[in-house]
C-alpha atoms as a PDB file:
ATOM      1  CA  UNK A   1       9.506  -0.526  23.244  1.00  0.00           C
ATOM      2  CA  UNK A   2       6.543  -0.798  25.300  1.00  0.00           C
ATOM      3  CA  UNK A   3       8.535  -0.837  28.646  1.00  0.00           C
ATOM      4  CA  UNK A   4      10.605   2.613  27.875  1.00  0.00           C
ATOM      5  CA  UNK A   5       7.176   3.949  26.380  1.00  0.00           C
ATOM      6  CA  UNK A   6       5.322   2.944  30.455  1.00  0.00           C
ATOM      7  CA  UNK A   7       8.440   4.279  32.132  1.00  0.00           C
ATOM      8  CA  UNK A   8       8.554   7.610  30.033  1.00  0.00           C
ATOM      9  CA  UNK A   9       4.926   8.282  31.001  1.00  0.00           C
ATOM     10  CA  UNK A  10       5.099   7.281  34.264  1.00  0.00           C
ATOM     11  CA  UNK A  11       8.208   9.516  34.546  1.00  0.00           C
ATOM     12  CA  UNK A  12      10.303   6.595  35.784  1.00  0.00           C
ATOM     13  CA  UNK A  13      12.089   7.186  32.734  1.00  0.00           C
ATOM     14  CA  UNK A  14      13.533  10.589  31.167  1.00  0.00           C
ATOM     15  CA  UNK A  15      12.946  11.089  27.499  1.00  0.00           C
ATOM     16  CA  UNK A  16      14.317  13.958  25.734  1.00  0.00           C
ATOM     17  CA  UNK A  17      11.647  16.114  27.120  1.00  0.00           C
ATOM     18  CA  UNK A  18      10.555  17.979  23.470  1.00  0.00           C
ATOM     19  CA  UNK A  19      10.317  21.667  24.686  1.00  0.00           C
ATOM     20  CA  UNK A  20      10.068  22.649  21.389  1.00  0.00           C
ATOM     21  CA  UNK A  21       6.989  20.710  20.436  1.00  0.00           C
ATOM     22  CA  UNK A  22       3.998  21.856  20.612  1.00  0.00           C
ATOM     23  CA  UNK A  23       1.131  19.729  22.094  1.00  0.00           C
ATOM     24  CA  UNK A  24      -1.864  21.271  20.387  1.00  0.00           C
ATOM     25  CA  UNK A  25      -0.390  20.360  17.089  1.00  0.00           C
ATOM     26  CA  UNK A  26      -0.272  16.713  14.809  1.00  0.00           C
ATOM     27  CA  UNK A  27       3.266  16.020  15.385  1.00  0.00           C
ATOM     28  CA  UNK A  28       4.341  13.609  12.223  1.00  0.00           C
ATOM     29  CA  UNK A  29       7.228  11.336  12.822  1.00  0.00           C
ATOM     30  CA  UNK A  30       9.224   9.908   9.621  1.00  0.00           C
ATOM     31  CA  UNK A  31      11.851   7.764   9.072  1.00  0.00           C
ATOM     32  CA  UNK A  32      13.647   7.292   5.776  1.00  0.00           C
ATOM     33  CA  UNK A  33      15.893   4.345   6.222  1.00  0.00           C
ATOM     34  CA  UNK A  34      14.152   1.824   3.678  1.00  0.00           C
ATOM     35  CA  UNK A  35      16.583   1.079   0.439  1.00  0.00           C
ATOM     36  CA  UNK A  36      13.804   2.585  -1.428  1.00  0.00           C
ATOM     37  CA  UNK A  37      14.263   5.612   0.206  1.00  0.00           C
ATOM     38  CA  UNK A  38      18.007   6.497  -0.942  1.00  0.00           C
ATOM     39  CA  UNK A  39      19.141   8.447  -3.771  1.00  0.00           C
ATOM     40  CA  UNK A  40      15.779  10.191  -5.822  1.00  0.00           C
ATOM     41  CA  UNK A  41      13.142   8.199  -3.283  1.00  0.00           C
ATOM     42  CA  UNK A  42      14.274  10.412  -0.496  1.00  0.00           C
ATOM     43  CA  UNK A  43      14.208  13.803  -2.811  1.00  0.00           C
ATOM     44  CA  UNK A  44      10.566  12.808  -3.363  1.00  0.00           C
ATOM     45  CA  UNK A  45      10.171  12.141   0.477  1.00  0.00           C
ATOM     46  CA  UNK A  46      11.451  15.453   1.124  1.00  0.00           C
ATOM     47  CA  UNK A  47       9.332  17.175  -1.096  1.00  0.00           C
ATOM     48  CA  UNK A  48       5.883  15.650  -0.367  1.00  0.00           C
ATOM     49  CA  UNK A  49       6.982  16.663   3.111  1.00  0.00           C
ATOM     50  CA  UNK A  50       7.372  20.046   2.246  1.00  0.00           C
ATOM     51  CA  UNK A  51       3.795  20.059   0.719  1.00  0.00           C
ATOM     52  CA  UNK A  52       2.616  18.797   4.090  1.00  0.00           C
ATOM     53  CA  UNK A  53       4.635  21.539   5.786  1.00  0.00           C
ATOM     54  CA  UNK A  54       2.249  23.852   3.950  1.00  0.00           C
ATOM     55  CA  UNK A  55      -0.508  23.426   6.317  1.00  0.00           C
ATOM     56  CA  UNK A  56       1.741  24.359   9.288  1.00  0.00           C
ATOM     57  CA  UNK A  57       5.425  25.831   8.569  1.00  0.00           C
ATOM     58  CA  UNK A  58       6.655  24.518  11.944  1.00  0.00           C
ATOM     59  CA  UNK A  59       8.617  21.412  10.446  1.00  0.00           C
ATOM     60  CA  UNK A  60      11.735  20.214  11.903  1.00  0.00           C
ATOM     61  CA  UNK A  61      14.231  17.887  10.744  1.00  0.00           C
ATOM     62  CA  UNK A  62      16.402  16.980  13.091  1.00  0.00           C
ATOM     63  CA  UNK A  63      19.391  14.627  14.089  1.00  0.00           C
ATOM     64  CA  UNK A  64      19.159  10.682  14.323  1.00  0.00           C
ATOM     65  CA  UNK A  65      18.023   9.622  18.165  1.00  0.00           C
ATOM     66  CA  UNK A  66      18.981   7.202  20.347  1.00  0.00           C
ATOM     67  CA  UNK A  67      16.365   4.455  21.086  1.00  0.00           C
ATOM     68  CA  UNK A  68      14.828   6.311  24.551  1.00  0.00           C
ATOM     69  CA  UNK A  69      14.072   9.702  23.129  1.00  0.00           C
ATOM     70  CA  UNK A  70      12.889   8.187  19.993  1.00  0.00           C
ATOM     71  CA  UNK A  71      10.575   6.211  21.904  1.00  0.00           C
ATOM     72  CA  UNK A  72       9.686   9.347  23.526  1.00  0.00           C
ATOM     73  CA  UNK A  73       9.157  11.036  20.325  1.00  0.00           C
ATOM     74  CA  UNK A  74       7.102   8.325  18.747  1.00  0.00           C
ATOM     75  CA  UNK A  75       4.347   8.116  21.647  1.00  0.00           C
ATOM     76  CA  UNK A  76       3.756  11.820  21.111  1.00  0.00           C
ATOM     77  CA  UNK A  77       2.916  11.072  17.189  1.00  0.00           C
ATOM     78  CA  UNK A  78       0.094  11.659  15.796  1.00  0.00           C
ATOM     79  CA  UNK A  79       1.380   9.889  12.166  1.00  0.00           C
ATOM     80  CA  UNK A  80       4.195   7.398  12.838  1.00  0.00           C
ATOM     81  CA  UNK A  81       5.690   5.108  10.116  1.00  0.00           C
ATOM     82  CA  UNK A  82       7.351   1.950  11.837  1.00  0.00           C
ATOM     83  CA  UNK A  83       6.820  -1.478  10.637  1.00  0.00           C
ATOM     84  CA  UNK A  84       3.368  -2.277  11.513  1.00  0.00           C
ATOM     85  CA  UNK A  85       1.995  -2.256   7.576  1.00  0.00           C
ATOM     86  CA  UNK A  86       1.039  -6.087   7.793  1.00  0.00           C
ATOM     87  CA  UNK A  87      -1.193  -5.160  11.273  1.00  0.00           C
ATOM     88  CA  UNK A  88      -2.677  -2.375   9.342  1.00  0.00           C
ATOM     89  CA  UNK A  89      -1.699   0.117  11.879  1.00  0.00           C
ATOM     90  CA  UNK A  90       0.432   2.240   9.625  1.00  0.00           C
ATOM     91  CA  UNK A  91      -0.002   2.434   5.760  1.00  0.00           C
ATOM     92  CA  UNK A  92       3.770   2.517   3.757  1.00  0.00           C
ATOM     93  CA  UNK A  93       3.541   4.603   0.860  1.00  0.00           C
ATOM     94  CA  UNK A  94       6.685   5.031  -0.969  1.00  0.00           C
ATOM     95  CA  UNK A  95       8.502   7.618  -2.011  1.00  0.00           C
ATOM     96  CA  UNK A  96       6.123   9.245  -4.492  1.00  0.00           C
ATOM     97  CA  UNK A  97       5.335  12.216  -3.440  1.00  0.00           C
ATOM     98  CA  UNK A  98       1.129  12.790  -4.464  1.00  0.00           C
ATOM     99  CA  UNK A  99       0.972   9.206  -2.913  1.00  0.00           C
ATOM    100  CA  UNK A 100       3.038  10.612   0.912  1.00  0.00           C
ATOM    101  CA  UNK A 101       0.474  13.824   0.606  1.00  0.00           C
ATOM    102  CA  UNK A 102      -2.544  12.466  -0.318  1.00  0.00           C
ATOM    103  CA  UNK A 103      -2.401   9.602   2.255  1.00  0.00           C
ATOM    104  CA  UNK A 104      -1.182  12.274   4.805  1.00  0.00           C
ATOM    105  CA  UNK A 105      -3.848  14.305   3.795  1.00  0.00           C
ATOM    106  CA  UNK A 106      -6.415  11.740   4.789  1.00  0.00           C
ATOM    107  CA  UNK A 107      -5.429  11.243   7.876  1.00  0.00           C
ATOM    108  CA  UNK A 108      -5.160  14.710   8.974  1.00  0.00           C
ATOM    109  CA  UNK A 109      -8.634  15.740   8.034  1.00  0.00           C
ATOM    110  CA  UNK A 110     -10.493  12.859   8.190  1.00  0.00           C
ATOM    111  CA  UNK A 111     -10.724  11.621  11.938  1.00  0.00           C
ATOM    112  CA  UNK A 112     -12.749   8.807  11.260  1.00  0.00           C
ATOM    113  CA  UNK A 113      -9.976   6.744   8.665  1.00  0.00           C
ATOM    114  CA  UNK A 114      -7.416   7.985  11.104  1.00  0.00           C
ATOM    115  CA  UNK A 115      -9.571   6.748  14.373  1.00  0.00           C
ATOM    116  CA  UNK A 116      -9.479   3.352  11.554  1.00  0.00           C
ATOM    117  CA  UNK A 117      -6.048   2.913  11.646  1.00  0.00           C
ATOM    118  CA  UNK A 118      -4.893   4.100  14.823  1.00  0.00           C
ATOM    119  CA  UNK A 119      -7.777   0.960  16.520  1.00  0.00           C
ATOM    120  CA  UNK A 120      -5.851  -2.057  14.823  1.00  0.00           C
ATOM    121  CA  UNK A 121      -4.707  -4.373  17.085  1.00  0.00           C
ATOM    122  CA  UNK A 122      -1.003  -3.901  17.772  1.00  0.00           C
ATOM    123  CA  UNK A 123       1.019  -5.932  15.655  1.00  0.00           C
ATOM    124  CA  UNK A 124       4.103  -5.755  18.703  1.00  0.00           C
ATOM    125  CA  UNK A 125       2.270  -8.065  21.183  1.00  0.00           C
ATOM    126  CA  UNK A 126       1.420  -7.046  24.820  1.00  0.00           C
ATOM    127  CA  UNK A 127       5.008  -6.229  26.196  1.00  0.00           C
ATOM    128  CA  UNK A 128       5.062  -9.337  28.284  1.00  0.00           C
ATOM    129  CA  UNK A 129       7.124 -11.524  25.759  1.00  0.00           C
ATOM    130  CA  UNK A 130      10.166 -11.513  28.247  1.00  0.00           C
ATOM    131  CA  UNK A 131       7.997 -12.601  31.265  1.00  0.00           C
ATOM    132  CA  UNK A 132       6.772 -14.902  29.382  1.00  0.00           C
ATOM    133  CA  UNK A 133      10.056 -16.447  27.974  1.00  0.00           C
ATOM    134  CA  UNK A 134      11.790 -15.965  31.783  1.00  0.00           C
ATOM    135  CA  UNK A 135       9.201 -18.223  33.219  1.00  0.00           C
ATOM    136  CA  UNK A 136       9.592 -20.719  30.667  1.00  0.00           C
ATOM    137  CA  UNK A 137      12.780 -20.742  31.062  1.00  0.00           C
ATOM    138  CA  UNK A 138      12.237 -21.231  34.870  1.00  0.00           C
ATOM    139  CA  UNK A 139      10.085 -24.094  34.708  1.00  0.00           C
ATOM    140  CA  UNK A 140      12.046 -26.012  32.197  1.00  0.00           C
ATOM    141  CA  UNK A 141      15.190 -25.438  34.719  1.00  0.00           C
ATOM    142  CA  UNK A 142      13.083 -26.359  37.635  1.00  0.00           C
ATOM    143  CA  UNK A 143      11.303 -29.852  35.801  1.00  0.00           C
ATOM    144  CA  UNK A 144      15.305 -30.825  34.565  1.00  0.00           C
ATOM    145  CA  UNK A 145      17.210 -30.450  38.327  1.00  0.00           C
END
């Protein structure tokens, strides 16, 4: 993730572009894919979205992405929710919808709990895993011929 997200802002790579966003505004990613979210979870999603929506009628829901301009999309976030809960990065609050607004709430008015959260050490490492792997890899090859 972190590769595609340095060659989409160094240009190297070509995300989806986002014409329609606009910059000055907190863009909010979501996902809804969780089993909790199916059936009456993702009603209650929907609606505590809606509330949200209230502050600024410009919501969009739009198609499934593939992984580069979702990538794209998630480095222009303001709120994200991927699967850094344990890091403390992101916060998941179910599908109750008082719980999605209030939380939201927070961190769109309050820039010091969002400056909080979005400080946390990054639960997805440096990006350098691979590297790291490759050259172990190459020095146990080397040491065995």
């Amino acid at each position: 993730m972190l590769y595609v997200r340095d060659r989409l802002e160094q240009g190297t790579l070509r995300g989806r572009g986002w014409p329609e966003l606009d910059p000055s505004k907190k863009l909010i990613v979501v996902t809804a894919h969780r089993h909790e979210s199916f059936g009456d979870g993702f009603g209650r999603i929907c609606r505590a979205l809606a509330t949200i929506a209230d502050r600024d009628p410009h919501m969009r829901l739009i198609e499934p992405q593939s992984y580069v301009p979702f990538v794209d999309l998630m480095r222009r976030a303001y709120l994200l929710s991927p699967e850094a809960v344990t890091a403390g990065t992101v916060k998941l609050v179910g599908t109750d919808e008082g719980r999605i607004v209030g939380e939201a709430t927070v961190w769109l008015d309050n820039r010091e709990a969002y400056n909080d959260m979005s400080r946390v050490h990054n639960p997805y490492g440096d990006g350098r895993a691979s590297a790291r792997i490759s050259g172990l890899i190459d020095s146990f090859l080397s040491s065995t011929s």
